[in-house]
C-alpha atoms as a PDB file:
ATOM      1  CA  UNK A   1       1.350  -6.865 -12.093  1.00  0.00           C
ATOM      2  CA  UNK A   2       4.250  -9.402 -12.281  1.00  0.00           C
ATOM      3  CA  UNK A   3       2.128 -12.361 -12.528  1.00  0.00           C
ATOM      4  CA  UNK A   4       1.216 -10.797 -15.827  1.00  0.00           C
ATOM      5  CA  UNK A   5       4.420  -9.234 -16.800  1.00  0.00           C
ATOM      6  CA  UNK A   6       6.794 -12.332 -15.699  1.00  0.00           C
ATOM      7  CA  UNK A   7       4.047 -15.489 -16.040  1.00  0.00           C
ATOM      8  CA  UNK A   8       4.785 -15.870 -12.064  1.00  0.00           C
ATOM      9  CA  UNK A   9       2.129 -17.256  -9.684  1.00  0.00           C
ATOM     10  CA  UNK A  10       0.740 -15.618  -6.947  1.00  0.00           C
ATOM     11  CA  UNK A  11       3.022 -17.408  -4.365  1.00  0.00           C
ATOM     12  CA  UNK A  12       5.767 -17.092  -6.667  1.00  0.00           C
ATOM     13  CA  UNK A  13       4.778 -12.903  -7.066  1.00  0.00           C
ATOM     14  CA  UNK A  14       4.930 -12.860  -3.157  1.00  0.00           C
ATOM     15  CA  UNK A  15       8.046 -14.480  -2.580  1.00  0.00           C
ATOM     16  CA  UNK A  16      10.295 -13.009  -5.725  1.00  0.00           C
ATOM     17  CA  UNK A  17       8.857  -8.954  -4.931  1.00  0.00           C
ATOM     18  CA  UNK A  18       9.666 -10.120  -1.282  1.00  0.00           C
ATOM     19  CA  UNK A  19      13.183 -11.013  -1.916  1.00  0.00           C
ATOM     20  CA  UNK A  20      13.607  -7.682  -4.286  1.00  0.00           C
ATOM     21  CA  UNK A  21      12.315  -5.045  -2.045  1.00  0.00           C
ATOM     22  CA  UNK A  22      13.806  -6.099   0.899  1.00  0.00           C
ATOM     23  CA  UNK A  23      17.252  -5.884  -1.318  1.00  0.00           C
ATOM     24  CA  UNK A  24      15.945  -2.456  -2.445  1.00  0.00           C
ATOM     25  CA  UNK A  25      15.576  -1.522   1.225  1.00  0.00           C
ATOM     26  CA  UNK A  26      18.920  -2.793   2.187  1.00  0.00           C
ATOM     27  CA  UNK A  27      20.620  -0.693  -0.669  1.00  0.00           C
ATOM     28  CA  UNK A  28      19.103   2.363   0.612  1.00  0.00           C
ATOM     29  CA  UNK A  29      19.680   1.974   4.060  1.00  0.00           C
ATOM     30  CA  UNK A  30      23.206   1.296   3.316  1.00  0.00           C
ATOM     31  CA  UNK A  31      22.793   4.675   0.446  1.00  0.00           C
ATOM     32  CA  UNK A  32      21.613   6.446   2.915  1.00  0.00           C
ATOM     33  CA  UNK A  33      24.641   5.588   5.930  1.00  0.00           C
ATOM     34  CA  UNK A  34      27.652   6.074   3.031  1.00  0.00           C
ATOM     35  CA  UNK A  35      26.351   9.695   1.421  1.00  0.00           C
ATOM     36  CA  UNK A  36      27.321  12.040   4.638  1.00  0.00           C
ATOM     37  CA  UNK A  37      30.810  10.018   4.465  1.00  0.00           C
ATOM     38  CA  UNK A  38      31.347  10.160   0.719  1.00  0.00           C
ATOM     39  CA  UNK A  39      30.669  13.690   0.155  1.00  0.00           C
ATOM     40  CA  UNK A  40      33.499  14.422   3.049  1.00  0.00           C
ATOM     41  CA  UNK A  41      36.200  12.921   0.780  1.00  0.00           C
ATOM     42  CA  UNK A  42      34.296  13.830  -2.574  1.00  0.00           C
ATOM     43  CA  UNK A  43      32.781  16.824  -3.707  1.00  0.00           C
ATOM     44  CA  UNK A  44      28.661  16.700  -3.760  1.00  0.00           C
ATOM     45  CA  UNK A  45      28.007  17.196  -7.734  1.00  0.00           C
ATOM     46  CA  UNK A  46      30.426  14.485  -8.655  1.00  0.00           C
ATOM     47  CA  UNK A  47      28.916  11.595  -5.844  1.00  0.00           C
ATOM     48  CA  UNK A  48      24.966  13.093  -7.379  1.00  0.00           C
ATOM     49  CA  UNK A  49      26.432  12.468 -11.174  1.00  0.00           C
ATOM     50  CA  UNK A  50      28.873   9.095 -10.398  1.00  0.00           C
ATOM     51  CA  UNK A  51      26.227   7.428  -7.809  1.00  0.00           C
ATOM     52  CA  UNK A  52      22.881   8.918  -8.524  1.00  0.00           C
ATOM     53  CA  UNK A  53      22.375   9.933 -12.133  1.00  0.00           C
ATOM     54  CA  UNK A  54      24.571   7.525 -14.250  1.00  0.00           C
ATOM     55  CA  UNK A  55      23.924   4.162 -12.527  1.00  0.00           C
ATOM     56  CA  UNK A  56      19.936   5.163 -12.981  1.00  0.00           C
ATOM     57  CA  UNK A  57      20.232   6.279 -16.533  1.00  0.00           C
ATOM     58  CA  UNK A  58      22.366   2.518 -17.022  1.00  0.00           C
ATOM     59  CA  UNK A  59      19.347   1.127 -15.172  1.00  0.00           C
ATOM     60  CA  UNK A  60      17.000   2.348 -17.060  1.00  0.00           C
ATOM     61  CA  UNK A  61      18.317   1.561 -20.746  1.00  0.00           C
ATOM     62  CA  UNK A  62      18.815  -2.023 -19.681  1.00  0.00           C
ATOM     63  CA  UNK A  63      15.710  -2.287 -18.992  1.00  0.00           C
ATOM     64  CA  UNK A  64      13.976  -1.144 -21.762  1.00  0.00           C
ATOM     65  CA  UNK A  65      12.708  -3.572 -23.687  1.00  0.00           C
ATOM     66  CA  UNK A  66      14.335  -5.566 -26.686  1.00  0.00           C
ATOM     67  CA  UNK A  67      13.038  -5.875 -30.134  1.00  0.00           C
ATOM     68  CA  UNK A  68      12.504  -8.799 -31.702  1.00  0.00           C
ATOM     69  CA  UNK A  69      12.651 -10.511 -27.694  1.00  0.00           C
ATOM     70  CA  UNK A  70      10.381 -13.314 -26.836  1.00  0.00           C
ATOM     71  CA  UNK A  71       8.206 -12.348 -24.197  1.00  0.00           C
ATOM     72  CA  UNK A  72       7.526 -13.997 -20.920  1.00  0.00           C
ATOM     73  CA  UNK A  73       4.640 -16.479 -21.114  1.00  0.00           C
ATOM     74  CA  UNK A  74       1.777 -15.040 -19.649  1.00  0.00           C
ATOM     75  CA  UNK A  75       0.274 -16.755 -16.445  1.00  0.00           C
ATOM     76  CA  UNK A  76      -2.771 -19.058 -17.561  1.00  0.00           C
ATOM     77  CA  UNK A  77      -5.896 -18.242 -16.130  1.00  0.00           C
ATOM     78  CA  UNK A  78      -6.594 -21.959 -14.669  1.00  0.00           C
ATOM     79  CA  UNK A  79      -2.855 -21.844 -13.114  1.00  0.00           C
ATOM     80  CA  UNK A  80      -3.560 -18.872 -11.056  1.00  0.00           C
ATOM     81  CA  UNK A  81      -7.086 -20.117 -10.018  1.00  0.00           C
ATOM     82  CA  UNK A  82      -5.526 -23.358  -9.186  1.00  0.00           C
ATOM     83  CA  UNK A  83      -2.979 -21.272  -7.046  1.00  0.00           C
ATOM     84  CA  UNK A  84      -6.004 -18.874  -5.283  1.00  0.00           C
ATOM     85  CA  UNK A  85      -8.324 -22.586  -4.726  1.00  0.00           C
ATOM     86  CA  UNK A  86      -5.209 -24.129  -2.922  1.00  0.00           C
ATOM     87  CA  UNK A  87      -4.905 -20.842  -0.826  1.00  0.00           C
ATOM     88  CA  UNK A  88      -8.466 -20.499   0.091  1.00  0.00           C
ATOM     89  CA  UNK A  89      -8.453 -23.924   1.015  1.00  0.00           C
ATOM     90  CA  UNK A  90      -5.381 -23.359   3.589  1.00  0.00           C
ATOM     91  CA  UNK A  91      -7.278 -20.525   5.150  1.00  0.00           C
ATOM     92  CA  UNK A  92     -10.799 -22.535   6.000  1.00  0.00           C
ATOM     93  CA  UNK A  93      -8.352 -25.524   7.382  1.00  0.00           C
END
């Protein structure tokens, strides 16, 4: 799906969604070790609004998408064969 929606090769896919769900991972490990502590000094309704629902709600109108934006290039078709032939080729070596 991000080969289409960025223009990424496949090795390029890997490595990027690599990178951003093991940051993902990381901020919810470290989420899910600072809640118990948090809601000791704050109360619970004001760490769900000020850490849960606003920075999502931010999230999710920056993300929306822009009119009158250029989109991202789309990944040509003989790119991403190019990319699959070189990777087939690694695996019969």
């Amino acid at each position: 799906m991000v080969m289409d929606e960025f223009g990424w090769t496949e090795s390029d896919a890997i490595k990027y969604m690599g990178i951003a769900l093991a940051g993902v991972a990381a901020l919810g490990v470290v989420s899910y070790a600072t809640v118990g502590k948090l809601c000791q000094w704050i109360d619970e309704r004001l760490v769900l609004i000020f850490v849960g629902i606003i920075p999502m709600t931010i999230g999710r109108l920056l993300l929306m998408p822009l009119p009158g934006a250029d989109h991202p290039e789309v990944a040509l078709e003989d790119e991403v064969e190019e990319e699959m032939d070189r990777g087939a080729d690694k695996k019969l070596e």
